[in-house]
PDB file of N, CA and C in Angstrom:
ATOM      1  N   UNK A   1       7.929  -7.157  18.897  1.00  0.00           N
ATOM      2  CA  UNK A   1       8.042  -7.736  17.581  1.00  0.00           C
ATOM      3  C   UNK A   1       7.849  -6.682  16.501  1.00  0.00           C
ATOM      4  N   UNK A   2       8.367  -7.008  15.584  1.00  0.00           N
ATOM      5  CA  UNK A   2       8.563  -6.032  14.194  1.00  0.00           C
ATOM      6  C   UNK A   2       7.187  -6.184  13.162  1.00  0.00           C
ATOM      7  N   UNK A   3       7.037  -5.400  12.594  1.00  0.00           N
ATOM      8  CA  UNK A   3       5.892  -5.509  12.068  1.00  0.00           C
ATOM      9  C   UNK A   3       6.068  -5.398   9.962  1.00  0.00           C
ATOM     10  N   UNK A   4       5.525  -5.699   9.661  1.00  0.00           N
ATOM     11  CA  UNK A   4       5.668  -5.351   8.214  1.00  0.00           C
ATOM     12  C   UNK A   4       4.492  -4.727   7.443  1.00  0.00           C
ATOM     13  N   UNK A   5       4.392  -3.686   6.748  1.00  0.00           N
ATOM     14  CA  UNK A   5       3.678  -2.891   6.591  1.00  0.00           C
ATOM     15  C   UNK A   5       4.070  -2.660   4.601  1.00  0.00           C
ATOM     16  N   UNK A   6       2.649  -2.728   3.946  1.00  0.00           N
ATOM     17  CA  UNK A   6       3.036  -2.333   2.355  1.00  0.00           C
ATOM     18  C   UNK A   6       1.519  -2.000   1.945  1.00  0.00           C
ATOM     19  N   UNK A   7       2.370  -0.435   1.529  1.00  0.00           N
ATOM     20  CA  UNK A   7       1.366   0.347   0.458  1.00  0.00           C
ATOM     21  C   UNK A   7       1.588  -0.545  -0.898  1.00  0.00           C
ATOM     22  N   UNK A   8       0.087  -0.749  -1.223  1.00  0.00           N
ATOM     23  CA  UNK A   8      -0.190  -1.588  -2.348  1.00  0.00           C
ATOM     24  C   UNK A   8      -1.526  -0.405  -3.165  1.00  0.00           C
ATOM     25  N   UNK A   9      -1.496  -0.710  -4.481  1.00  0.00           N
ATOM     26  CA  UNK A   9      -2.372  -0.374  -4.904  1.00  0.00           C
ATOM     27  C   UNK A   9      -3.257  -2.245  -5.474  1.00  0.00           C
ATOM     28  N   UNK A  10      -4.466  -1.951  -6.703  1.00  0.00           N
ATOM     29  CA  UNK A  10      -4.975  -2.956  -7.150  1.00  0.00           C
ATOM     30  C   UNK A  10      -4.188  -3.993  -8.071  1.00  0.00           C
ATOM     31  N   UNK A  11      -4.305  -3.116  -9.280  1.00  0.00           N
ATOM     32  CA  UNK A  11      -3.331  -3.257 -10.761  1.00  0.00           C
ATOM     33  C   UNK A  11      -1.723  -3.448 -10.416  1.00  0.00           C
ATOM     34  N   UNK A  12      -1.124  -3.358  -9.424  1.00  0.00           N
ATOM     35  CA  UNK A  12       0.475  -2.764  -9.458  1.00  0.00           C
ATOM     36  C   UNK A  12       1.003  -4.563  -9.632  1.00  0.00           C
ATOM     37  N   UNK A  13       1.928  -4.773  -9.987  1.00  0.00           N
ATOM     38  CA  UNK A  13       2.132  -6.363 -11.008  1.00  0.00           C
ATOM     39  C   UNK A  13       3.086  -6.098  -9.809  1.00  0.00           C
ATOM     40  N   UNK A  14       3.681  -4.931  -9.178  1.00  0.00           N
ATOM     41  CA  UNK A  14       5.133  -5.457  -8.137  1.00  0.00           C
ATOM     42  C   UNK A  14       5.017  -5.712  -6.967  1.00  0.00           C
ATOM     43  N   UNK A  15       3.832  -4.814  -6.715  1.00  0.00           N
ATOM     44  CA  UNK A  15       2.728  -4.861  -5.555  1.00  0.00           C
ATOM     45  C   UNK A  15       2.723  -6.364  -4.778  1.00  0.00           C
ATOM     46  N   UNK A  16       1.851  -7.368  -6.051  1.00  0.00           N
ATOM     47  CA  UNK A  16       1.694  -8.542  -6.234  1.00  0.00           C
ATOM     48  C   UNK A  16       3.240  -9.276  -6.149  1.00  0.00           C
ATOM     49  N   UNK A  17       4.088  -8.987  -6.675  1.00  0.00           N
ATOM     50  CA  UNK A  17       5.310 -10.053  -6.334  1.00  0.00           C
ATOM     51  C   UNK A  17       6.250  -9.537  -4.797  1.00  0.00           C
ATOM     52  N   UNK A  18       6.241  -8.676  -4.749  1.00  0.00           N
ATOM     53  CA  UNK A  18       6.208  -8.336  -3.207  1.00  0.00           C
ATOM     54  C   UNK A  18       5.419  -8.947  -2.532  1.00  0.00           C
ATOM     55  N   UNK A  19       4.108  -9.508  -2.604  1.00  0.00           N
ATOM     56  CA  UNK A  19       3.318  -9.990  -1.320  1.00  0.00           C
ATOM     57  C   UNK A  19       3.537 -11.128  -1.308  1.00  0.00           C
ATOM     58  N   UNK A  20       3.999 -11.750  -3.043  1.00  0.00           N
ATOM     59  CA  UNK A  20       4.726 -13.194  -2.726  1.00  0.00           C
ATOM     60  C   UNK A  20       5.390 -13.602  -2.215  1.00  0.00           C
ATOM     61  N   UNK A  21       6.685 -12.676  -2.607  1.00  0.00           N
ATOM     62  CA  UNK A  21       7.913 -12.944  -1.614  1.00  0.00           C
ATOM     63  C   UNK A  21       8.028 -12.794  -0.360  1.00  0.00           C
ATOM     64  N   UNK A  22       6.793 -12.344   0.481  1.00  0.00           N
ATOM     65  CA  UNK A  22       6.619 -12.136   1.860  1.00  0.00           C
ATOM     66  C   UNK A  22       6.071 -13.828   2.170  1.00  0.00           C
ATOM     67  N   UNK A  23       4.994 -13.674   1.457  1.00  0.00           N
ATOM     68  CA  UNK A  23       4.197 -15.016   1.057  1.00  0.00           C
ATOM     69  C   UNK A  23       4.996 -16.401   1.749  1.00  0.00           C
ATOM     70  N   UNK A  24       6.218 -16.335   0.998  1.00  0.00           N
ATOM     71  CA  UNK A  24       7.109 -17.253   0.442  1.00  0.00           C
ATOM     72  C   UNK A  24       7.765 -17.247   1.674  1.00  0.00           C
ATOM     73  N   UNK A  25       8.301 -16.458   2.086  1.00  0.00           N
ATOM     74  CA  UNK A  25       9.045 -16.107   3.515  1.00  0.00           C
ATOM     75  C   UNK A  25       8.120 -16.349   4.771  1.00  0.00           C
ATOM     76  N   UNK A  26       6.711 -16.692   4.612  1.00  0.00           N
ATOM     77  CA  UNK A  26       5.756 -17.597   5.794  1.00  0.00           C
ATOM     78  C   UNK A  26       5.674 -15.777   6.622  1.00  0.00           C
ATOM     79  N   UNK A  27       6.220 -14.785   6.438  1.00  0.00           N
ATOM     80  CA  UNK A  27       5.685 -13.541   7.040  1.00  0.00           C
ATOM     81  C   UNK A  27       4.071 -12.998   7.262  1.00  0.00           C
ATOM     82  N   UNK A  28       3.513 -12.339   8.307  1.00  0.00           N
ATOM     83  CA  UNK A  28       2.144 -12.107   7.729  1.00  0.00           C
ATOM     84  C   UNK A  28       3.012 -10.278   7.724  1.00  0.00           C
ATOM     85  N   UNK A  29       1.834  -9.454   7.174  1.00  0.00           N
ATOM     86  CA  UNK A  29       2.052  -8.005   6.860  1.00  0.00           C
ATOM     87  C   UNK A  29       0.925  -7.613   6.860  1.00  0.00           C
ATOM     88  N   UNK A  30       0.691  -6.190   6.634  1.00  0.00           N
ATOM     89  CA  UNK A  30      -0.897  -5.472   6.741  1.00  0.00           C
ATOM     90  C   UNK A  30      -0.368  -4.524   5.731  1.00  0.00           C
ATOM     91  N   UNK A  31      -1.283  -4.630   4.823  1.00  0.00           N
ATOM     92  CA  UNK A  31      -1.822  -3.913   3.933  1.00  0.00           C
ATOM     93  C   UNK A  31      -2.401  -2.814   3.907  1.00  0.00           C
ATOM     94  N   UNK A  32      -1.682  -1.827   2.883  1.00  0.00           N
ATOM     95  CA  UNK A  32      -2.639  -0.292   2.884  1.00  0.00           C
ATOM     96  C   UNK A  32      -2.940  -0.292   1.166  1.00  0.00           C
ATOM     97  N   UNK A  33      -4.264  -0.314   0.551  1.00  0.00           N
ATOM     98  CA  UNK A  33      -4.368  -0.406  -0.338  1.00  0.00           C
ATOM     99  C   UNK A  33      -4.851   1.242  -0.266  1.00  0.00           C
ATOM    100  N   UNK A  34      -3.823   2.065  -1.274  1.00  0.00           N
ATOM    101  CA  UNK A  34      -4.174   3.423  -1.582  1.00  0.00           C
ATOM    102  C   UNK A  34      -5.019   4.284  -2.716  1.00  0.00           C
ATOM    103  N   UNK A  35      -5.246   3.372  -3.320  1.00  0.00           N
ATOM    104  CA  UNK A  35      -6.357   3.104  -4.205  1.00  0.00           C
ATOM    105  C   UNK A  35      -7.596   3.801  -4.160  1.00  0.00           C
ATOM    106  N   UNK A  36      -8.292   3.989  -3.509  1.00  0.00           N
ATOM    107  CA  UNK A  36      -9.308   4.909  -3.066  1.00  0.00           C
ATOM    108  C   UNK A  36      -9.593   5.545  -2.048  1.00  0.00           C
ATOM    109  N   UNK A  37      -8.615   5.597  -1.512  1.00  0.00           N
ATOM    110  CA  UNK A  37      -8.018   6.739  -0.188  1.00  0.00           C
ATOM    111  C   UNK A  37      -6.991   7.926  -0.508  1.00  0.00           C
ATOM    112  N   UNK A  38      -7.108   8.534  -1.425  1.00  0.00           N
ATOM    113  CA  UNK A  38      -6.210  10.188  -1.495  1.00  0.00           C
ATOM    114  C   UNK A  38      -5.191  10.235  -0.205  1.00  0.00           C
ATOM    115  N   UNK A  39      -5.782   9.684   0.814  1.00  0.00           N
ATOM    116  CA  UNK A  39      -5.461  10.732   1.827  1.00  0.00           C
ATOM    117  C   UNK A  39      -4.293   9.556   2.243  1.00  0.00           C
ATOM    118  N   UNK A  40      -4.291   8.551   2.349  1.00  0.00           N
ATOM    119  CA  UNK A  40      -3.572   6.854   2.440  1.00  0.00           C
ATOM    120  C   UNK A  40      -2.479   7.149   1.547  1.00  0.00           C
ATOM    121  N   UNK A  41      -2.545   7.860   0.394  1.00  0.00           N
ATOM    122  CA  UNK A  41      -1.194   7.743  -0.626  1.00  0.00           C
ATOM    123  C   UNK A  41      -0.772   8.959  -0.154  1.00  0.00           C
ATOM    124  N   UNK A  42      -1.215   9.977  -0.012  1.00  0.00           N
ATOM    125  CA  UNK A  42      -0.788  11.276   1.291  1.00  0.00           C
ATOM    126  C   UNK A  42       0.095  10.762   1.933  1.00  0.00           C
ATOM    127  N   UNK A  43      -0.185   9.785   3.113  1.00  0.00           N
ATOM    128  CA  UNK A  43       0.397   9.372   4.330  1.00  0.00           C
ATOM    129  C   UNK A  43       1.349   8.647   3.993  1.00  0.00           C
ATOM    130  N   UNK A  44       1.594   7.894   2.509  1.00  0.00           N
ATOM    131  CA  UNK A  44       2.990   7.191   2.042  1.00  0.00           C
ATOM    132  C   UNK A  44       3.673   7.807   1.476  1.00  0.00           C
ATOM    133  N   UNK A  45       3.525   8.725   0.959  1.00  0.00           N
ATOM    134  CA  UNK A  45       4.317   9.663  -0.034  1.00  0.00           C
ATOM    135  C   UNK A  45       5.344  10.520   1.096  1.00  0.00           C
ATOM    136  N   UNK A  46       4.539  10.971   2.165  1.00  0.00           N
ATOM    137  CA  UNK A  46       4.609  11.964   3.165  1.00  0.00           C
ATOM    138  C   UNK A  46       6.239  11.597   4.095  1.00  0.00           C
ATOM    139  N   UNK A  47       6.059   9.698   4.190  1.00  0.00           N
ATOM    140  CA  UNK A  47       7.010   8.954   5.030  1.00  0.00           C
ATOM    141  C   UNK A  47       7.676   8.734   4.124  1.00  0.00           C
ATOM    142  N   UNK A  48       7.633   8.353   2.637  1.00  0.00           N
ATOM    143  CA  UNK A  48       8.932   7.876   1.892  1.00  0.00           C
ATOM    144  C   UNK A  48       9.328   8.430   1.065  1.00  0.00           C
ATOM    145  N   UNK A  49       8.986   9.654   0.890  1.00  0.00           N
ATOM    146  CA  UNK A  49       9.147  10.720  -0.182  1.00  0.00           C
ATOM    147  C   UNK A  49       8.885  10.018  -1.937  1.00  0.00           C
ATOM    148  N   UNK A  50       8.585   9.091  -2.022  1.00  0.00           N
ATOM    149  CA  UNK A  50       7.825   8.610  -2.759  1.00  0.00           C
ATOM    150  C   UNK A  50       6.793   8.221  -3.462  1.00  0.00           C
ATOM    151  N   UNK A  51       5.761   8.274  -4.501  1.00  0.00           N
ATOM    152  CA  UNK A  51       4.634   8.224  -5.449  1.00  0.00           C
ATOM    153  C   UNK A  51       4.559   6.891  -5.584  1.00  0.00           C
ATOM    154  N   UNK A  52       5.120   6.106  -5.923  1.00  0.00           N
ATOM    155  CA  UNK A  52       5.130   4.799  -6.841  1.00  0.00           C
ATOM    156  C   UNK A  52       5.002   3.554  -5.486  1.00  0.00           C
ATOM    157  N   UNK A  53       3.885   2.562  -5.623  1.00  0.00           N
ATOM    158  CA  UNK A  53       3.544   1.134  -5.250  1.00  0.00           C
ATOM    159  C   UNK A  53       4.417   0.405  -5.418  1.00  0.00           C
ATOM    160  N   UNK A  54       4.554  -0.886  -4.638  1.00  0.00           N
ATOM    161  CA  UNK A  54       4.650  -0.808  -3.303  1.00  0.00           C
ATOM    162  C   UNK A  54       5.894   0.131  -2.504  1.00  0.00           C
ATOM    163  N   UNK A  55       5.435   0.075  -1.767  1.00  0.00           N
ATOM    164  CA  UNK A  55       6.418   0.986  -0.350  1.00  0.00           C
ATOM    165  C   UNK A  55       6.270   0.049   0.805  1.00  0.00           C
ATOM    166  N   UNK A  56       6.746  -0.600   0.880  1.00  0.00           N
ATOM    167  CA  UNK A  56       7.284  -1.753   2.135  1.00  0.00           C
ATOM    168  C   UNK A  56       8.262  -1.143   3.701  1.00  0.00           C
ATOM    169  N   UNK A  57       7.743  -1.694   4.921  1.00  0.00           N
ATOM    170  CA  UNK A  57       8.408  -1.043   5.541  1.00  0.00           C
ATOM    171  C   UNK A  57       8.499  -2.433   6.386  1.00  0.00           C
ATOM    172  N   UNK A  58      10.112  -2.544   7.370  1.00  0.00           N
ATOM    173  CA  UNK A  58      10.041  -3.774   8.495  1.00  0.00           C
ATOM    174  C   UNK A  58      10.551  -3.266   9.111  1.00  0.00           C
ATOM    175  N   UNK A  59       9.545  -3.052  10.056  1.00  0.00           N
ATOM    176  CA  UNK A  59       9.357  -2.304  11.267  1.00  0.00           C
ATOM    177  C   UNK A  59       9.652  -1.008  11.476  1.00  0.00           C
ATOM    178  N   UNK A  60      10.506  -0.244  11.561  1.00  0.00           N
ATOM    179  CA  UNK A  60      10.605   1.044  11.030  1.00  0.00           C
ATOM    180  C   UNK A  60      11.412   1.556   9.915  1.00  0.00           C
ATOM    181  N   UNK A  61      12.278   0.114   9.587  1.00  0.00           N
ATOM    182  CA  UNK A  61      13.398   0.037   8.455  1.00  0.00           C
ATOM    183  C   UNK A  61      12.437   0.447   7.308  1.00  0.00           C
ATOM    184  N   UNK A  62      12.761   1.270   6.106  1.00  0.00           N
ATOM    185  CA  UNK A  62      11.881   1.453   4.755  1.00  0.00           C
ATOM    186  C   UNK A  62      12.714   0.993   3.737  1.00  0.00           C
ATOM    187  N   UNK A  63      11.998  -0.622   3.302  1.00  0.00           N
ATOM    188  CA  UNK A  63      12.650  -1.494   2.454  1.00  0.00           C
ATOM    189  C   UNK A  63      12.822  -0.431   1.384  1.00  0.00           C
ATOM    190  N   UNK A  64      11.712   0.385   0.759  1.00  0.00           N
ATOM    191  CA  UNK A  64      11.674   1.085  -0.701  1.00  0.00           C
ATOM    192  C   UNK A  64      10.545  -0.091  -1.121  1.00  0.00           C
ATOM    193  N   UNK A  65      10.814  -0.572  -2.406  1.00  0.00           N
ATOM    194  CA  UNK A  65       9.820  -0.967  -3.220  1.00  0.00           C
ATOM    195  C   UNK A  65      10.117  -2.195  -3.613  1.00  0.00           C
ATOM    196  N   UNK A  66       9.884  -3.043  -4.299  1.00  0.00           N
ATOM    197  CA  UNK A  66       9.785  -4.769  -4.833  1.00  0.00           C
ATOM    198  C   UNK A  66      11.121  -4.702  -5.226  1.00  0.00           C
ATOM    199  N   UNK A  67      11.927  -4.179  -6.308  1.00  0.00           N
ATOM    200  CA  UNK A  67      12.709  -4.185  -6.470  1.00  0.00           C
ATOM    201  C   UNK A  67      14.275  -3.917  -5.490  1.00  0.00           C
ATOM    202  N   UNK A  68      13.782  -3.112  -4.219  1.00  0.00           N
ATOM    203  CA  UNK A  68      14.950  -3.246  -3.292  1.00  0.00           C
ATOM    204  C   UNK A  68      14.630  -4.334  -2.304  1.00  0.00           C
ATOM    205  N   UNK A  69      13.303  -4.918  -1.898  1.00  0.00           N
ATOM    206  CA  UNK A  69      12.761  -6.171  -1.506  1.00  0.00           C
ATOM    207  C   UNK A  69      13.841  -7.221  -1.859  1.00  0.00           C
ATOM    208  N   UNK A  70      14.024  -7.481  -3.275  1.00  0.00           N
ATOM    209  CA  UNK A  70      14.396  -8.630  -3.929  1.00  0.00           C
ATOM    210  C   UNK A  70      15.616  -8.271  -4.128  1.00  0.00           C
ATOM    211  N   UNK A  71      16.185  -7.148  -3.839  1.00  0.00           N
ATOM    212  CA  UNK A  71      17.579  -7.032  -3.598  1.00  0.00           C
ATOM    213  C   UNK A  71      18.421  -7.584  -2.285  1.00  0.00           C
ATOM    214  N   UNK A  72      17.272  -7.405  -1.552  1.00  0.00           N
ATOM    215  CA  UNK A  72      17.647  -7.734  -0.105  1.00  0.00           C
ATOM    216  C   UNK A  72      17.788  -9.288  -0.135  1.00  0.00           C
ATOM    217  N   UNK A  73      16.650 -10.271  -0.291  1.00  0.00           N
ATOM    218  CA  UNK A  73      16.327 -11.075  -0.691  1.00  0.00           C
ATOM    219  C   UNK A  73      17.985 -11.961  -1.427  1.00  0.00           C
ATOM    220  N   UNK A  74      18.123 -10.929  -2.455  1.00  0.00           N
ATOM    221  CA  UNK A  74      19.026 -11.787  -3.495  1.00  0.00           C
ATOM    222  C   UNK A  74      20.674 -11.771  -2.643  1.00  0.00           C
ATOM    223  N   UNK A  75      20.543 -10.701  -2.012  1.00  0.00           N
ATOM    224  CA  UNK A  75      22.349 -10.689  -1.048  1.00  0.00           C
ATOM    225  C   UNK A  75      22.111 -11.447   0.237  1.00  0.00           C
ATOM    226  N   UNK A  76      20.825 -12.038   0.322  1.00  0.00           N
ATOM    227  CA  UNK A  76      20.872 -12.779   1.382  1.00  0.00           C
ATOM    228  C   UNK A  76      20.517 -11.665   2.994  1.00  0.00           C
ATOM    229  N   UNK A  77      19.819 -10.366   2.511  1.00  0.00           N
ATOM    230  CA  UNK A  77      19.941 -10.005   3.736  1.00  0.00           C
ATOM    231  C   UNK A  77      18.371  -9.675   4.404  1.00  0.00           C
ATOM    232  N   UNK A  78      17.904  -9.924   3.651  1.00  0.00           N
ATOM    233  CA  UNK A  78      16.402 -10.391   3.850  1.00  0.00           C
ATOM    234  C   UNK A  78      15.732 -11.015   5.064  1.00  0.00           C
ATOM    235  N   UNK A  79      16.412 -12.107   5.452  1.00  0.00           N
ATOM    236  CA  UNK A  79      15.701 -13.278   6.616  1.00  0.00           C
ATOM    237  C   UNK A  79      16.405 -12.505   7.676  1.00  0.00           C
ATOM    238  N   UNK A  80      17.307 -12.066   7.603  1.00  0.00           N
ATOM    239  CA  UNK A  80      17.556 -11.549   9.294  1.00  0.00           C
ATOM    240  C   UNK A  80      16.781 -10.143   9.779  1.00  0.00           C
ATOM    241  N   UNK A  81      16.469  -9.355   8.387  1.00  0.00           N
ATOM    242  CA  UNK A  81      15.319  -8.191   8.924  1.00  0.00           C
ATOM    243  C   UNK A  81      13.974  -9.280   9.176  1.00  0.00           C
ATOM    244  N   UNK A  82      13.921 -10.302   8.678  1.00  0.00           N
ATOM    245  CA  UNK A  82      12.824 -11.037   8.990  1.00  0.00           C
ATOM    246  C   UNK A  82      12.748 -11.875  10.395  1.00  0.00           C
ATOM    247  N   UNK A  83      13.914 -12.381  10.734  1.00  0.00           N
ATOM    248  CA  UNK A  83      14.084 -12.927  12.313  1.00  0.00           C
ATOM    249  C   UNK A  83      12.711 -12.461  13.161  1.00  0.00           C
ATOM    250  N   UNK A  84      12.807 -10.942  13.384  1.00  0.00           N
ATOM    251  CA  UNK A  84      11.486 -10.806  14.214  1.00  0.00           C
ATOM    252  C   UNK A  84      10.358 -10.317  14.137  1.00  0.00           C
ATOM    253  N   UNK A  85       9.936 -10.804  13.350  1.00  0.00           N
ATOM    254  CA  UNK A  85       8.715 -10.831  12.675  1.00  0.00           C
ATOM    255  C   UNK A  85       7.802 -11.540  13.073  1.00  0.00           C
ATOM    256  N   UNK A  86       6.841 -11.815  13.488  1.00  0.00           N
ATOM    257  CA  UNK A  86       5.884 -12.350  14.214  1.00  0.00           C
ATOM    258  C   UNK A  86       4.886 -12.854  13.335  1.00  0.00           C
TER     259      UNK A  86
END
């Protein structure tokens, strides 16, 4: 089974609508809040060549961030990376 995985910080407002739309989709996910771990935003930056909250991943696929989430979401291609999801 596939797993879902999102660097979150505290404050991040996309962070938060990303976990909805997982929410919403009955998915569970695990959380990396990078927030007071240096070394945690290290290890996301490192895999997505990216700085900026959230960083979403299903299963080894790397959604990107809330905004390509809800892209996926909006073309309808969303629930089938979700199929195996546990």
């Amino acid at each position: 089974m596939l797993e879902i995985l999102i660097y979150t910080t505290n404050i991040c407002p996309y962070c938060i609508m990303a976990k909805r739309l997982l929410d919403k989709k009955g998915v569970s996910y695990s959380e990396i809040n990078v927030d007071s771990k240096p070394e945690l935003r290290q290890e996301m930056m490192e895999k997505t060549q990216r700085r900026t909250v959230p960083q979403i991943f299903i299963g080894d696929f790397h959604v990107g961030g809330f905004d390509d989430l809800h892209l996926l979401e909006k073309r309808n291609e969303l629930d089938p990376l979700l199929a195996n999801i546990q």
